[in-house]
Protein backbone atom coordinates (compact mmCIF):
# COMPACT_ATOMS: atom_id res chain seq x y z
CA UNK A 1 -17.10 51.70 -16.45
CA UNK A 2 -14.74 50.51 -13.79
CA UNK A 3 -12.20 52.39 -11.75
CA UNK A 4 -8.85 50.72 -12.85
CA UNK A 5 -7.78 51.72 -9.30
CA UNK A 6 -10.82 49.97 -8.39
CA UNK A 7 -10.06 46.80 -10.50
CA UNK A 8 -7.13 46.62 -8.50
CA UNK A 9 -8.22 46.81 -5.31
CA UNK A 10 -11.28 44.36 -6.05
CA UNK A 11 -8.19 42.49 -6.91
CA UNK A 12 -5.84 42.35 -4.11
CA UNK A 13 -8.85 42.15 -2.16
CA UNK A 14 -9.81 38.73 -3.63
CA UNK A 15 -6.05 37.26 -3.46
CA UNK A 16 -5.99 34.27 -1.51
CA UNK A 17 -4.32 34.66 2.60
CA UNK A 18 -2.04 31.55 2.63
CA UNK A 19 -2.27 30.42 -1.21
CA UNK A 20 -2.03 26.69 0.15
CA UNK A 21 -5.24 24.29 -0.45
CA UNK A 22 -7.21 23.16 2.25
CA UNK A 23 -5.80 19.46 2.30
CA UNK A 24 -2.23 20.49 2.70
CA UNK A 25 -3.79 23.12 5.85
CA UNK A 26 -5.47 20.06 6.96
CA UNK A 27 -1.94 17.91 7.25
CA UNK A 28 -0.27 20.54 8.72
CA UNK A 29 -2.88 20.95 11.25
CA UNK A 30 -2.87 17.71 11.93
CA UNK A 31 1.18 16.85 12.77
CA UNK A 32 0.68 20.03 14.64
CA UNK A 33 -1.62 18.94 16.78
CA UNK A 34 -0.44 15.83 17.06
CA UNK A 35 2.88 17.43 18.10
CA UNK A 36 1.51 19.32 20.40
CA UNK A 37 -0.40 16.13 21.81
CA UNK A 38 2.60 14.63 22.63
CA UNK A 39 4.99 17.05 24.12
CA UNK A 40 2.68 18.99 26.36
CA UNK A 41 -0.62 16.83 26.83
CA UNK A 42 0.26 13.29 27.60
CA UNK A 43 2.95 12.15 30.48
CA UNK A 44 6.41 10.58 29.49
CA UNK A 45 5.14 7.26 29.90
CA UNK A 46 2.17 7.79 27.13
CA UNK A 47 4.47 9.39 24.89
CA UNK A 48 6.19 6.19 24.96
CA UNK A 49 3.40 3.91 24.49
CA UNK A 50 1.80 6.47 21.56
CA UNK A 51 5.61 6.80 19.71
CA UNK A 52 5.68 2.94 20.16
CA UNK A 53 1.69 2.23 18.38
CA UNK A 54 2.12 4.69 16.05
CA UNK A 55 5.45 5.15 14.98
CA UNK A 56 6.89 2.62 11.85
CA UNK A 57 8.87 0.15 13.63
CA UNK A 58 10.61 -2.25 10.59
CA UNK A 59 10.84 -5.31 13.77
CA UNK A 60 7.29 -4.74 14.11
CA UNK A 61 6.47 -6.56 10.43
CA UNK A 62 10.79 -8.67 10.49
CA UNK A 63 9.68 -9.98 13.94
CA UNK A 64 6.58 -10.04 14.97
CA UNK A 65 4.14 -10.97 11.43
CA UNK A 66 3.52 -7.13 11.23
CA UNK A 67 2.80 -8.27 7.50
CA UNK A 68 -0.33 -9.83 8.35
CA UNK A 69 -1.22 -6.82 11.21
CA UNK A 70 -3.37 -4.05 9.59
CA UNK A 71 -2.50 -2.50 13.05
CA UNK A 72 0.99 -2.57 11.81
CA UNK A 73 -0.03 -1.20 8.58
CA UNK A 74 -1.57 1.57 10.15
CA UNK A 75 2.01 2.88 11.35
CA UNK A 76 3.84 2.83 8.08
CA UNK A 77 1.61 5.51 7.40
CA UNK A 78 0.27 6.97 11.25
CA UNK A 79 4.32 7.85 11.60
CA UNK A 80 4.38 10.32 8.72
CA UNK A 81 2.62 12.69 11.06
CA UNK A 82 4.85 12.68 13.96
CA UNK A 83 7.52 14.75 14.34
CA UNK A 84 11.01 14.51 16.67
CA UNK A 85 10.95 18.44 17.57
CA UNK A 86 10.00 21.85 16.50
CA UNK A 87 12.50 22.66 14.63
CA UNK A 88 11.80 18.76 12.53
CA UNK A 89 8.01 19.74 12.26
CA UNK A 90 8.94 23.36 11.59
CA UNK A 91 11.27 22.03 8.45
CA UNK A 92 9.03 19.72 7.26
CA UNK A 93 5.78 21.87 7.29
CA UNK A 94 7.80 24.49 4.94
CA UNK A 95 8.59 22.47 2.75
CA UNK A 96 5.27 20.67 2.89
CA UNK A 97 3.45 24.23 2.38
CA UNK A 98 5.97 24.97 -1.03
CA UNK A 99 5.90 21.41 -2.81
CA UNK A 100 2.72 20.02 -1.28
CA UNK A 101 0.38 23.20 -2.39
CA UNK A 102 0.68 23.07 -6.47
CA UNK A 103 0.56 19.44 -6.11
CA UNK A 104 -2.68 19.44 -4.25
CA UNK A 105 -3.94 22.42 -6.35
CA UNK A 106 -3.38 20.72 -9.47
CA UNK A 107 -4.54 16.94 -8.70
CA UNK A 108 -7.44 17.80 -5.69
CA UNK A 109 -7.70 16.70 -2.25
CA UNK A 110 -8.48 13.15 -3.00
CA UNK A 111 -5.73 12.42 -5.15
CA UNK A 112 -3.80 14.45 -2.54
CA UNK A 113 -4.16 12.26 0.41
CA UNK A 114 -3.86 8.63 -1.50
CA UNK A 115 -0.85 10.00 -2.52
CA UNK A 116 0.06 10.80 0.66
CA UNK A 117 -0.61 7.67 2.35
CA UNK A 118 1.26 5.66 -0.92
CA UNK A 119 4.21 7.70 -0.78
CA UNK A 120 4.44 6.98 3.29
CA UNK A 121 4.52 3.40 2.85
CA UNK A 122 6.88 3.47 0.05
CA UNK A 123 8.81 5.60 2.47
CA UNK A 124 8.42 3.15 4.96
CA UNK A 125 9.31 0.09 3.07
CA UNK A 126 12.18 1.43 1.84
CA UNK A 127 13.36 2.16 5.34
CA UNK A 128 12.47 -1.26 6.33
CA UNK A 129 14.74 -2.90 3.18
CA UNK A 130 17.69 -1.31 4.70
CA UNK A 131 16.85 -1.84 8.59
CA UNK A 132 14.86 -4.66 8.51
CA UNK A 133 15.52 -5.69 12.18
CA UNK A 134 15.41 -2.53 13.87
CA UNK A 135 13.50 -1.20 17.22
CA UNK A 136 14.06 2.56 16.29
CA UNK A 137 10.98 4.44 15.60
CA UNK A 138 10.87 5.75 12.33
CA UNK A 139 8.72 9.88 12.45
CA UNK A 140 8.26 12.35 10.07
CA UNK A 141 6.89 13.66 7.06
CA UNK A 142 9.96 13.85 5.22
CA UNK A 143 9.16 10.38 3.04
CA UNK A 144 5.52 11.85 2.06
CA UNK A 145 7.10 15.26 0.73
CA UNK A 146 9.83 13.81 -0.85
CA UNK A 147 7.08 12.32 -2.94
CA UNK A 148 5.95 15.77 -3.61
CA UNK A 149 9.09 17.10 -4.93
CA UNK A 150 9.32 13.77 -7.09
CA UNK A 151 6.25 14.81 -8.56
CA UNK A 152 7.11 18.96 -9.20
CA UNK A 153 10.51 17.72 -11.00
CA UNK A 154 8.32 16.16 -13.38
CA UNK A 155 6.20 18.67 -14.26
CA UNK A 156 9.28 20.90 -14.41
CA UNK A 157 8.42 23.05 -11.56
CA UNK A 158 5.56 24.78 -14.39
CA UNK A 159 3.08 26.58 -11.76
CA UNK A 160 -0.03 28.54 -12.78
CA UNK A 161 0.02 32.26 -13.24
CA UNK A 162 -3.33 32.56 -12.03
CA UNK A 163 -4.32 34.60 -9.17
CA UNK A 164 -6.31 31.95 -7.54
CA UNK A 165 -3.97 28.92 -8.57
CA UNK A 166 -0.89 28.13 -7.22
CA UNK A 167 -1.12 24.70 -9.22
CA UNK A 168 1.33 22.97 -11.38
CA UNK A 169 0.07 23.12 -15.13
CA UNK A 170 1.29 21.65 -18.76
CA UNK A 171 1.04 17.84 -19.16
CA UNK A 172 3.42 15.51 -17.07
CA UNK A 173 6.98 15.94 -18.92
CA UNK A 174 8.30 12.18 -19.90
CA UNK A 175 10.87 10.84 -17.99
CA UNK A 176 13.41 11.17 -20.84
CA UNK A 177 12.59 14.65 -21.21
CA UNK A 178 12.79 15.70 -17.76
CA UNK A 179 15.88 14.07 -16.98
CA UNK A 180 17.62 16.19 -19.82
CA UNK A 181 15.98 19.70 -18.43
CA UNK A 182 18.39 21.82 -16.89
CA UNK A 183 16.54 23.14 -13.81
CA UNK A 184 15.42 19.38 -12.90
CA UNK A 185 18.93 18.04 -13.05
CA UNK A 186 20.02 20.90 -10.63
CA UNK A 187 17.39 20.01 -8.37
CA UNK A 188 17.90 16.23 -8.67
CA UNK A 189 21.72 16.45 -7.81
CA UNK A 190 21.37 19.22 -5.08
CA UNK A 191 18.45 17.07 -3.37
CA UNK A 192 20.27 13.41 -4.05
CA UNK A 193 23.65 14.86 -2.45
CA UNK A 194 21.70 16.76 0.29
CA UNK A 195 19.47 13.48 1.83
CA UNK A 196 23.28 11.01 1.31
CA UNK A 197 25.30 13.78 3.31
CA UNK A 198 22.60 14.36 5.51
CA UNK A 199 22.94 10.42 5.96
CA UNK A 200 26.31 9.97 6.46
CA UNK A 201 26.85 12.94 8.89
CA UNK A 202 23.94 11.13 11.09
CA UNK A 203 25.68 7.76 10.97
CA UNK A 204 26.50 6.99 14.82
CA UNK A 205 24.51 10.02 16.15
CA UNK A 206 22.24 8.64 19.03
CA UNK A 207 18.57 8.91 18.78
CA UNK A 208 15.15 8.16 20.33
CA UNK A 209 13.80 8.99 16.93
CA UNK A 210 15.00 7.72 13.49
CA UNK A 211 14.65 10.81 10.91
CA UNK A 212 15.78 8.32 7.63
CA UNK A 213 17.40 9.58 4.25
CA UNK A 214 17.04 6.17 3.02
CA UNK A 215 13.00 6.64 3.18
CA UNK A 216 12.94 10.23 1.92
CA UNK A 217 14.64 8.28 -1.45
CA UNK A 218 11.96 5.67 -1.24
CA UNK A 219 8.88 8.73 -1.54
CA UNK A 220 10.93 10.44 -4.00
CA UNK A 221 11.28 7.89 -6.41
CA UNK A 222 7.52 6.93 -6.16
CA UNK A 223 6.34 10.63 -6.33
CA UNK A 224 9.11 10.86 -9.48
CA UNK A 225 7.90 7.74 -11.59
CA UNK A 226 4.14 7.42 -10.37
CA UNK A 227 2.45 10.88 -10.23
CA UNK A 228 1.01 10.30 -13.66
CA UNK A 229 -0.96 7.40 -11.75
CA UNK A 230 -2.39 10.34 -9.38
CA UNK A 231 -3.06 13.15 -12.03
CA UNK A 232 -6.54 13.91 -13.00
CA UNK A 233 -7.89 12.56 -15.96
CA UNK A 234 -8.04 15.91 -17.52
CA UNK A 235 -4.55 17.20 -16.69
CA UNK A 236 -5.98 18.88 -14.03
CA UNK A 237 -7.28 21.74 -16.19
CA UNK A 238 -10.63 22.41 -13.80
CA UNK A 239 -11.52 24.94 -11.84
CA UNK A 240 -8.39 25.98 -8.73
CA UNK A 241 -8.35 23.47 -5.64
CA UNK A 242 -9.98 25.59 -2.93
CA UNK A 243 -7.34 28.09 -1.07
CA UNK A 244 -7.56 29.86 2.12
């Protein structure tokens, strides 16, 4: 018979580091490197001419038939993993690590990255409705994980109390029923008035780098009314998404 001492050391020993899945490490990993790419690998000139191929520029597709470019496709999602400055990428990789890892526990890493790259462009486009005709480079990974939190209202922040499962569980709550939850209408008003202050204290502030409130709504509302269209078939009750 086991030790209970034992059992619990077996235990702890078996907890997972980080308690994030390996697709949300592999993001992270990815704007950081890309960060670090462009800050202290190439020259000013080719941080230019990278922010300018790969970050979403709305007169690229108003001005110059970006709708017909997959090129120009490519940036309304490419952007989503560049960042302004550390303390931008630092932000957004928190809150990436806290909304992004039950999400990706709960629907996989497949699900996890088409949702990523859907919740960009809705990001994007919604940036583009409002600034159709501008040059300023749109960055960040703010759109993508506003999709995220979209998605955790409405499965009313329910997380596994597994040990190896930091994944959102229960069925996805209706609309009607999530709106009248208590802890979802908190987070809804404190997020809605955060991202329109945040937008009107930016208004005239001079950047090389737009960091849009506008697109974070477009991801939310995506991540809000489509996640059912990204949840496994069965609820996502299989075995944990792999955690490090």
């Amino acid at each position: 018979m086991s030790d209970p001492a034992e059992i619990r050391n077996r235990s702890t020993k078996d907890e997972p580091i980080f308690n994030i899945p390996v697709v949300i490490l592999a993001i992270m990993a990815l704007c950081a490197g890309i960060y670090v790419l462009e800050n202290y690998v190439l020259s000013d000139e080719q941080n230019s001419a990278f922010l300018w191929n790969f970050a979403f520029i709305p007169a690229r597709f108003s001005e110059y038939g970006g709708f017909a470019s997959p090129a120009a496709w490519l940036t309304s999602i490419s952007y989503s993993l560049l960042h302004g400055s550390v303390a931008h990428i630092a932000l957004n990789m928190i809150w990436l690590a806290a909304f992004g890892s039950p999400l990706a526990a709960r629907i996989g890493p497949l699900r996890t990255s088409l949702f990523w790259i859907v919740t960009s462009i809705a990001a994007a486009m919604t940036h583009f409705a409002v600034y159709a005709d501008s040059v300023a480079p749109l960055v960040g990974a703010s759109g993508a994980i506003s999709g995220m939190m979209g998605a955790a209202a409405r499965f009313g922040f329910r997380r596994s109390t597994l040990r190896n499962s930091a994944a959102f569980v229960g069925d996805i709550l209706p609309i009607n029923v999530a709106l009248r939850m208590r802890t979802v209408l908190t987070f809804l008003g404190v997020w809605f008035a955060t991202n329109i202050l945040t937008g009107m204290l930016s208004v005239g502030v001079d950047s090389s780098a737009t960091i849009a409130w506008e697109a974070h709504i477009g991801g939310f509302f995506i991540g809000f009314f489509g996640i059912s269209l990204f949840d496994r078939p069965d609820n996502g009750r299989t075995e944990p998404e792999l955690m490090l």
